[in-house]
Protein backbone atom coordinates (compact mmCIF):
# COMPACT_ATOMS: atom_id res chain seq x y z
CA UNK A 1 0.00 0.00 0.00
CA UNK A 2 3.21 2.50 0.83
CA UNK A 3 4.56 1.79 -2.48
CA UNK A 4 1.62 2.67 -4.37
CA UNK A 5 1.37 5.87 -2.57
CA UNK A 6 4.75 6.74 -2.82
CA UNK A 7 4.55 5.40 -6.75
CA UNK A 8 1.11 7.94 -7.37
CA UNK A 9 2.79 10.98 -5.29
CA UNK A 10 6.48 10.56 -7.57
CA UNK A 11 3.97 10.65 -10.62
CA UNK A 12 2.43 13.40 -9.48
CA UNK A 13 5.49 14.98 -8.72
CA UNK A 14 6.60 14.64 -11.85
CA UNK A 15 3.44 16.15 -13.49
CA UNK A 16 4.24 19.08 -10.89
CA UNK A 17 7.42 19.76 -12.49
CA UNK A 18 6.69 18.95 -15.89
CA UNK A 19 7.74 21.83 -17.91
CA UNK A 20 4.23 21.20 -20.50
CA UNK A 21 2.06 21.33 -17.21
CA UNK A 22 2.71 24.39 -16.02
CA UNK A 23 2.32 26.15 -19.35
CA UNK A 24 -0.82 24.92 -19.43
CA UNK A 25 -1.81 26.46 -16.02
CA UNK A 26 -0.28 29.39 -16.98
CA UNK A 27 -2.25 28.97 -20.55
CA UNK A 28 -5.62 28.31 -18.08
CA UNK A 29 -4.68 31.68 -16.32
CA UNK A 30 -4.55 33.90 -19.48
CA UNK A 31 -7.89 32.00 -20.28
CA UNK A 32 -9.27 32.38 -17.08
CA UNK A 33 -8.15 36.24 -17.11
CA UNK A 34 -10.24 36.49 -21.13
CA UNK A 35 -13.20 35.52 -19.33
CA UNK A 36 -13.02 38.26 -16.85
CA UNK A 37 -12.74 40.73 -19.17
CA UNK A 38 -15.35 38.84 -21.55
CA UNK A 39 -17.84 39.91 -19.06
CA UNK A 40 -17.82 43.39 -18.65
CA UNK A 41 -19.00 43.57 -22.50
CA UNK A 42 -22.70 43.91 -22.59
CA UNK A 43 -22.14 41.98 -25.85
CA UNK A 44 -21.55 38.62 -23.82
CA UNK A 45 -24.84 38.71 -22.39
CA UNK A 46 -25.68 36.82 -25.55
CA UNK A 47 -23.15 33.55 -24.70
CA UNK A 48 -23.87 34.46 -20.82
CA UNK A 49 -24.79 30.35 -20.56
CA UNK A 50 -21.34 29.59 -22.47
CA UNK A 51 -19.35 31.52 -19.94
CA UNK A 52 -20.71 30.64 -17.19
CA UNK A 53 -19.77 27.03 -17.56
CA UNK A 54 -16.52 27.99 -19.46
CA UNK A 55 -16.05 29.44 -15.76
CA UNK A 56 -17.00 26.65 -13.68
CA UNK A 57 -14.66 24.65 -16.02
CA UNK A 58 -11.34 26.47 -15.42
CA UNK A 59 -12.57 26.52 -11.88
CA UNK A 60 -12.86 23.14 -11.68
CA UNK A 61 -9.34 23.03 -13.38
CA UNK A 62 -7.33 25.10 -11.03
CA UNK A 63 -9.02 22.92 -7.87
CA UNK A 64 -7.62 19.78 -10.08
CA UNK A 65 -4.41 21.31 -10.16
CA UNK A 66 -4.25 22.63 -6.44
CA UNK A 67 -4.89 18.57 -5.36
CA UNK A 68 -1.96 17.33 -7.54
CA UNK A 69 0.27 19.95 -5.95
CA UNK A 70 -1.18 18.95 -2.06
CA UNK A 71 -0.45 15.17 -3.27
CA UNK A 72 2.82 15.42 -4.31
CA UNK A 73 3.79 16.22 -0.86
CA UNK A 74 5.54 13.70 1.25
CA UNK A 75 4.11 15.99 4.19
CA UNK A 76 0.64 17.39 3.28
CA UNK A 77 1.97 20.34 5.87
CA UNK A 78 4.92 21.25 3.85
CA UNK A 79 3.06 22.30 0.79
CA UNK A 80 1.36 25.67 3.29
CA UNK A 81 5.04 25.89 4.46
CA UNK A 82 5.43 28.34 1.10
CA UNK A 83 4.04 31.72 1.35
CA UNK A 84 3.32 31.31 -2.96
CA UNK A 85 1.78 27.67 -2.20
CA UNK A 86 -0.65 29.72 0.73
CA UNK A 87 -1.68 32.14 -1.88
CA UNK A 88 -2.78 29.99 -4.57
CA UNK A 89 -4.92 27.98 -2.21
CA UNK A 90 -6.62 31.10 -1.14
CA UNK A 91 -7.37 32.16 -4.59
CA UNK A 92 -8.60 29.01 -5.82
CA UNK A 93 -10.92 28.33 -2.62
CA UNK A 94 -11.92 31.35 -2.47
CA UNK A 95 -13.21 31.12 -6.75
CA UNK A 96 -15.31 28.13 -5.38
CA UNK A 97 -17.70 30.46 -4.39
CA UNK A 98 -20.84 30.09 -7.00
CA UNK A 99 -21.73 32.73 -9.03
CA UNK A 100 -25.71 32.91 -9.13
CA UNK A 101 -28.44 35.14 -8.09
CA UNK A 102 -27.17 36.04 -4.57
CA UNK A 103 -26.19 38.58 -2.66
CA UNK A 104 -22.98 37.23 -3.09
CA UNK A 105 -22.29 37.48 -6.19
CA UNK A 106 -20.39 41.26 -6.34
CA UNK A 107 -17.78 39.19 -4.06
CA UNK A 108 -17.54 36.30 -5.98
CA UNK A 109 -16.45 38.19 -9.49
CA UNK A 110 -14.23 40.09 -7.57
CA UNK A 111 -12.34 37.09 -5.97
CA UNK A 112 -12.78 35.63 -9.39
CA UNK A 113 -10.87 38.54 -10.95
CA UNK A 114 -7.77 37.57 -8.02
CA UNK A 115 -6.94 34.89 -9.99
CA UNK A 116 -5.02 36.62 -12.65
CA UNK A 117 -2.81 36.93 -9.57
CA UNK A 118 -1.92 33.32 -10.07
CA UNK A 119 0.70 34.22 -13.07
CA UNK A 120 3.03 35.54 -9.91
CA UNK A 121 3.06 32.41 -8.49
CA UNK A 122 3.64 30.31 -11.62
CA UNK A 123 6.46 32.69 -13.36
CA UNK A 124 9.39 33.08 -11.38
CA UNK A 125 10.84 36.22 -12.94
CA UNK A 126 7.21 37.64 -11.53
CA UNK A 127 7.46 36.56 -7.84
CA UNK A 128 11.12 37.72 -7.77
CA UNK A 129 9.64 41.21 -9.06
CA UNK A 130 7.07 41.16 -6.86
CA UNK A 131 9.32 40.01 -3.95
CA UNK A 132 11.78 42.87 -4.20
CA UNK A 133 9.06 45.40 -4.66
CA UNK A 134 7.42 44.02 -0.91
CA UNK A 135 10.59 44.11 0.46
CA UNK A 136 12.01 47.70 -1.19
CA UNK A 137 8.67 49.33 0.48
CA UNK A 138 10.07 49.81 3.70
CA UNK A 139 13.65 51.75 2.58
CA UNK A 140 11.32 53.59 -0.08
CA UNK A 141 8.81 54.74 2.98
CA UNK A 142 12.01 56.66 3.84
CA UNK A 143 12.21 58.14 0.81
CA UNK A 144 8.50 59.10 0.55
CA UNK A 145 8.65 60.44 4.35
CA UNK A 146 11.43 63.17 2.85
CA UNK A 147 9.18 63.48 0.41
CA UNK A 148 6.54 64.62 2.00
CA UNK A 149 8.65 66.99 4.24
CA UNK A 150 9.69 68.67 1.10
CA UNK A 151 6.41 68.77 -0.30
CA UNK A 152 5.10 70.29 2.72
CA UNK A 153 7.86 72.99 3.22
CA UNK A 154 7.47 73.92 -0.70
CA UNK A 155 3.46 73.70 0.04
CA UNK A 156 3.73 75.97 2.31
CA UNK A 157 6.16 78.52 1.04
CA UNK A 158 3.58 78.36 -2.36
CA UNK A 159 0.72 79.44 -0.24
CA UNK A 160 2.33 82.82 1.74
CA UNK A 161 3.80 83.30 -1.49
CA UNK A 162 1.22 82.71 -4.58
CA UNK A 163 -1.70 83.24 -2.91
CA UNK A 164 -3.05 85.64 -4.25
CA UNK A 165 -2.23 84.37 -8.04
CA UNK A 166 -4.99 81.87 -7.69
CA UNK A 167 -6.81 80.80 -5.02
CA UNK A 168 -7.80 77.55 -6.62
CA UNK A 169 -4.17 76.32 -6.32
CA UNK A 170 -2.62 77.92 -3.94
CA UNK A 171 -5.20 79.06 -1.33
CA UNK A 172 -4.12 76.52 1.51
CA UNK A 173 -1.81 74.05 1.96
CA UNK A 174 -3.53 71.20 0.89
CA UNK A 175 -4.26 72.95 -2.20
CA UNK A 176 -0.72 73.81 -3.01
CA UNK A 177 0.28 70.33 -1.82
CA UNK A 178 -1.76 69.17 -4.51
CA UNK A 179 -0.61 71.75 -6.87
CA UNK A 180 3.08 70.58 -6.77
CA UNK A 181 1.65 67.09 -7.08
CA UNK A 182 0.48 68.16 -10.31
CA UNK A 183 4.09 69.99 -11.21
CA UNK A 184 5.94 67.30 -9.88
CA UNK A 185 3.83 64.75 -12.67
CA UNK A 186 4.76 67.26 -15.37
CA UNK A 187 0.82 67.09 -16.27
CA UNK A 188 0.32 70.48 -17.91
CA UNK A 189 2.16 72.29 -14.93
CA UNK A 190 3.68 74.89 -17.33
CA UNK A 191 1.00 76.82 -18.85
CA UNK A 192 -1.84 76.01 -15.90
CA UNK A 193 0.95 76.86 -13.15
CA UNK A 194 4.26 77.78 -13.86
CA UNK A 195 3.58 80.62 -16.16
CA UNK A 196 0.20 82.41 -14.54
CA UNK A 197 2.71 82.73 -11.69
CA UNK A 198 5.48 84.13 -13.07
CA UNK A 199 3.28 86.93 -14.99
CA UNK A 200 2.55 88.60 -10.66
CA UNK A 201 5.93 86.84 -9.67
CA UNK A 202 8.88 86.67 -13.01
CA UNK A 203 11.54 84.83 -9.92
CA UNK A 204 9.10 82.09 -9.39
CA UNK A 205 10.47 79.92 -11.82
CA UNK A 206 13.33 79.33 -9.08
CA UNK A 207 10.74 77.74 -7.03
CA UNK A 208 9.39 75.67 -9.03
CA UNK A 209 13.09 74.51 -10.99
CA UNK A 210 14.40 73.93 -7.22
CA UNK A 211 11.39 71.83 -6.63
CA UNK A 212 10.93 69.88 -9.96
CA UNK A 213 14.80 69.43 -9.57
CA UNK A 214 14.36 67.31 -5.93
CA UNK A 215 11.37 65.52 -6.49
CA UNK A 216 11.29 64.53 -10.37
CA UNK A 217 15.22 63.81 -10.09
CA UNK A 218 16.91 63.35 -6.90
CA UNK A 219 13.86 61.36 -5.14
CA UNK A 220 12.66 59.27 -8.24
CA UNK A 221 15.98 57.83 -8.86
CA UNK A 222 16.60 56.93 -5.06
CA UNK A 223 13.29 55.05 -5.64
CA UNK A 224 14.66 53.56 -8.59
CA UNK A 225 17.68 52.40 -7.06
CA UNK A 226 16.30 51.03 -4.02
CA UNK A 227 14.33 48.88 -6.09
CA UNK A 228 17.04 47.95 -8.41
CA UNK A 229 19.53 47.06 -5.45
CA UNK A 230 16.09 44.64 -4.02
CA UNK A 231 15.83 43.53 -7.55
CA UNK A 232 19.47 42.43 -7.85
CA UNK A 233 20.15 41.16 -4.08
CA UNK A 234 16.69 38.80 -4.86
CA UNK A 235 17.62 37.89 -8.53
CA UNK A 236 21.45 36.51 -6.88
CA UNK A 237 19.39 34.88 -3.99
CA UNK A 238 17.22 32.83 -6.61
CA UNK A 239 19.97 31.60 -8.75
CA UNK A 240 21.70 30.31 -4.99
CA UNK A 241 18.43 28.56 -4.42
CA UNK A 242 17.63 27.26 -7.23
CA UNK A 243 21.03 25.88 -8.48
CA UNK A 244 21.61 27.90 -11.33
CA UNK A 245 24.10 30.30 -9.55
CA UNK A 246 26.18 27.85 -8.06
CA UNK A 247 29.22 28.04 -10.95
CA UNK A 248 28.84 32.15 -10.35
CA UNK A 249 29.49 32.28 -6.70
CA UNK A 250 32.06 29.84 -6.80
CA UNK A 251 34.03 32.70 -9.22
CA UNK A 252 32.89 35.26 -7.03
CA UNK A 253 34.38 33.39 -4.68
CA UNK A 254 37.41 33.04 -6.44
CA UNK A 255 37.78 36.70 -7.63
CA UNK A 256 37.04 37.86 -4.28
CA UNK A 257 40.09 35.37 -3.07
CA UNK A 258 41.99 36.91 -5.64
CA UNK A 259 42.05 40.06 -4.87
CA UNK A 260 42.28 39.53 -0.74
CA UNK A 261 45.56 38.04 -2.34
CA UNK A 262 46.82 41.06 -3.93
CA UNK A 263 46.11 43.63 -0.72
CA UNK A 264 48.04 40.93 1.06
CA UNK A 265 51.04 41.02 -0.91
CA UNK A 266 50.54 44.59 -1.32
CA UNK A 267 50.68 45.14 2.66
CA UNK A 268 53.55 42.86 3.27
CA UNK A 269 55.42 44.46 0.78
CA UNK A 270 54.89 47.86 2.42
CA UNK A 271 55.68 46.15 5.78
CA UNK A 272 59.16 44.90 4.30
CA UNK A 273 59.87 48.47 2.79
CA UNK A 274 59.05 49.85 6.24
CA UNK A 275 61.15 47.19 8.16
CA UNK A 276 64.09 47.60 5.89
CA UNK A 277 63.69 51.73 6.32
CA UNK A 278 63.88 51.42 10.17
CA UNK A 279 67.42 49.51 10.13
């Protein structure tokens, strides 16, 4: 009876990690994802019947393929022992939930619509994006924190100052806030903002250049390189993991060796020229 357990879960195992499996998952996905959008055309009402089984179908699917992945544990507990594996099982329990004349139903096209999600999970390139993004938030809340500090200071420094160019924008705080939200997007700031002001004010253009010059510049490409430091720290940590960055650590290894080398000769040469001096 063991062996014909352990014989079913190394087949399913195998279908796990087949390579034509999970491209048709991901194929399911994109399908499943068509049939979302399907329905917001008034159109489909015509092939409503169609749908709705074409739903229940991929449904079905996706609860099919959440079993083989629970099987081909050797623990059932180690397959929730992945945050990914916790996800998917949400999703695809949660998509159980008929769609019919209920009150429900609002909450179950919306959970529905989650399972686009699913293409994180499947595609690894996606999770490691994903994964640096999560974990970049907290050095970019930094960023954002200056951020706002800046936009505050120049918020308020626009309001004493522009006033009375136009209440509208500048009137309060908040409103210039949101006025340097809209110069700091570059959407249409020059001809609504920029130059109404500088016909009362002609050295206001130093404001906003100053400003435009911190946000738009300095503070997007910290956010940018937070992200791409994440981005490359995860992408190294995958390769580890998965076995494909074995051969480029070892010559990491081996360069960083290297190089130790070369200070070290470098220091006891200095030590001998320094020994020799002294006598």
């Amino acid at each position: 009876m063991n062996q014909t357990a352990s014989r079913w879960r190394d087949q399913l195992e195998a279908l796990r990690a087949n390579k034509l499996f999970e491209s048709v998952v991901i194929g399911i996905i994109l399908f499943s994802a068509l049939l979302i959008g399907a329905k917001t055309y008034e159109e489909s009402s015509r092939f409503e019947q169609i749908i709705y089984w074409l739903d229940w179908g991929v449904t079905l699917f996706f609860l099919v393929e959440i079993i083989i992945r629970l099987a081909a544990e050797k623990h059932f507990i180690n397959f929730f022992r992945k945050g990914w594996n916790i996800f998917d099982f949400l999703i695809v329990t949660a998509s159980l939930m008929p769609i019919d004349d209920s009150e429900m139903v609002l909450l179950a096209r919306l959970l529905r619509v989650f399972r686009v999600l699913r293409l994180v999970s499947m595609i690894p390139e996606l999770r490691i994006l994903l994964s640096a993004l999560v974990k970049s938030l907290p050095r970019m809340g930094y960023v954002a924190l200056l951020m706002f500090i800046i936009f505050y200071i120049y918020g308020a420094v626009g309001s004493f100052l522009f006033h009375d160019v136009d209440e509208k924008l500048w009137g309060n705080i908040a409103l210039a806030m949101l006025t340097l939200f809209q110069v700091a997007t570059f959407e249409s700031w020059a001809t609504a903002v920029l130059y109404p002001t500088m016909e009362h004010y002609p050295y206001s253009w130093i404001y906003f250049i100053s400003f435009i010059f911190l946000t738009a510049f300095v503070f997007l490409n910290m956010m940018i390189g937070i992200v791409l430091d994440v981005m490359q720290k995860e992408s190294a940590l995958h390769e580890i993991e998965s076995g494909e960055g074995e051969a480029a650590e070892i010559h990491w290894m081996r360069e960083n060796m290297e190089q130790m080398r070369s200070q070290m000769d470098r220091i006891e040469a200095k030590l001998d020229r320094q020994s020799q001096a002294e006598r």
